[in-house]
Structures are given as C-alpha cells and as structure tokens.
C-alpha atoms as a PDB file:
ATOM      1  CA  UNK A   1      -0.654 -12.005   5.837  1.00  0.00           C
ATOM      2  CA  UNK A   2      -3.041  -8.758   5.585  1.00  0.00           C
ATOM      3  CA  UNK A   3      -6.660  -9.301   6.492  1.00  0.00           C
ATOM      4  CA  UNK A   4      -9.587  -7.624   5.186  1.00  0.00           C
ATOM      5  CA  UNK A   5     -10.189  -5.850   8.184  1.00  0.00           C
ATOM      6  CA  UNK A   6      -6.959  -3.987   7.684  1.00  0.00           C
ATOM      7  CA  UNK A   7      -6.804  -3.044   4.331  1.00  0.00           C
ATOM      8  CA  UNK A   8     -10.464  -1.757   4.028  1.00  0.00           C
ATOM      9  CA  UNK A   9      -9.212   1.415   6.412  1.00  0.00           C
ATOM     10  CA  UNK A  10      -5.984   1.714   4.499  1.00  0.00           C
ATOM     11  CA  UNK A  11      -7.828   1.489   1.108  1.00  0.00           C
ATOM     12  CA  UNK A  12      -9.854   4.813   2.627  1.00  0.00           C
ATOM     13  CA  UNK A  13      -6.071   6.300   2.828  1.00  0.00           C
ATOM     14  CA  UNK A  14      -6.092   9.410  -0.407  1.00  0.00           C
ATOM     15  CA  UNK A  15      -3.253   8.782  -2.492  1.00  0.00           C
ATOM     16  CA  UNK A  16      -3.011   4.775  -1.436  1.00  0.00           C
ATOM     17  CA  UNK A  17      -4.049   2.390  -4.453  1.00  0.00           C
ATOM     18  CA  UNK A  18      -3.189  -1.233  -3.812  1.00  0.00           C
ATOM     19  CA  UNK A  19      -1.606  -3.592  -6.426  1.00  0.00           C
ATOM     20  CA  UNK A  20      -3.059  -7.434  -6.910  1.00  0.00           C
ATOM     21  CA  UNK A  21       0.216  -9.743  -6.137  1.00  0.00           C
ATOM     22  CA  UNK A  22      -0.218 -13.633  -5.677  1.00  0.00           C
ATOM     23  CA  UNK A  23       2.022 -15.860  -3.223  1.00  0.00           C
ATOM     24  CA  UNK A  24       4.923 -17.359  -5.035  1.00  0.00           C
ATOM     25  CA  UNK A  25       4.662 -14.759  -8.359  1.00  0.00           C
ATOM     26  CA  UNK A  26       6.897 -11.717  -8.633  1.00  0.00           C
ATOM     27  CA  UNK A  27       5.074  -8.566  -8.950  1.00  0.00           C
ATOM     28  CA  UNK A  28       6.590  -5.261 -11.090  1.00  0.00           C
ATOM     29  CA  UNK A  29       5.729  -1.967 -10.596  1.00  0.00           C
ATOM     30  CA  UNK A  30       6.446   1.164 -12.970  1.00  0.00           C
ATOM     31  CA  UNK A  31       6.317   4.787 -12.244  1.00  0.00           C
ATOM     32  CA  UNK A  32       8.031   7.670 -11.391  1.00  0.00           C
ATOM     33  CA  UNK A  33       8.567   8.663  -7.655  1.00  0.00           C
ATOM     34  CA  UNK A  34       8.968  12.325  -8.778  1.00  0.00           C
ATOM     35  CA  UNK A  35       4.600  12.132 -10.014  1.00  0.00           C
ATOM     36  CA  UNK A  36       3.826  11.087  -6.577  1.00  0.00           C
ATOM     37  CA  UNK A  37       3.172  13.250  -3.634  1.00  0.00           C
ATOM     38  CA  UNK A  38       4.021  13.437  -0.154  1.00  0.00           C
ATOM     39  CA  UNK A  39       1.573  11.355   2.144  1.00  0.00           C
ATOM     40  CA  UNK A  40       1.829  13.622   5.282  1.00  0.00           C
ATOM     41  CA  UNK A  41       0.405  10.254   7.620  1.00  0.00           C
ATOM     42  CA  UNK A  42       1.873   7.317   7.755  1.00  0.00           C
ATOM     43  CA  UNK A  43       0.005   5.665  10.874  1.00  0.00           C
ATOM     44  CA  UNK A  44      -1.498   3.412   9.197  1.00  0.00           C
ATOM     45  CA  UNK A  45       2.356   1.879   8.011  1.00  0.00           C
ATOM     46  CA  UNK A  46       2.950   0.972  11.932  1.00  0.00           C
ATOM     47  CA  UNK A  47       0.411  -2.075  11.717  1.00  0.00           C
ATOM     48  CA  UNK A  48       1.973  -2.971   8.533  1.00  0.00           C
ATOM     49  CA  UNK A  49       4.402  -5.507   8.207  1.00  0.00           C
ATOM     50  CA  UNK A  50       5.283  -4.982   5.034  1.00  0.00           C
ATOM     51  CA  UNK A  51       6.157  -1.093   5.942  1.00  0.00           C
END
C-alpha cells in the first residue's frame, strides 16, 4: 500500500500523472508509448513497490 506521504513528492515528479484504481477492480490504460518522453530520474521508483 502507498501512503500519502509518498505520493505527494512523486505527484511533484514533471511528466508523472497518477491513475485512480480501486482494490479488487481491474484498471485499463490507453496510450501510445511513442507520445511519451524519457523521464531522465527514476529515484523516486526505488521506494516503489510497484516499480
């Protein structure tokens, strides 16, 4: 589980938007990887367990 206190510095990340999900519900995402861009730091994945 992710507590406030660690997504409120990861939500101050640029390019890092978060997506609502619910315990026990499937969550899809669309896109296309190729509209993103690079994100040149990923310290704040190491805390993550979802990284």
């Amino acid at each position: 589980m992710v507590t406030l206190d660690r997504i409120k510095p990861m939500a101050e990340i640029p390019g890092v938007s978060f997506i609502k999900s619910e315990k026990g519900k499937s969550v899809i995402v669309t896109g296309n990887l190729k509209t993103g861009s690079i994100m040149d730091d990923l310290e704040w994945a190491e805390l993550s367990s979802m990284a």
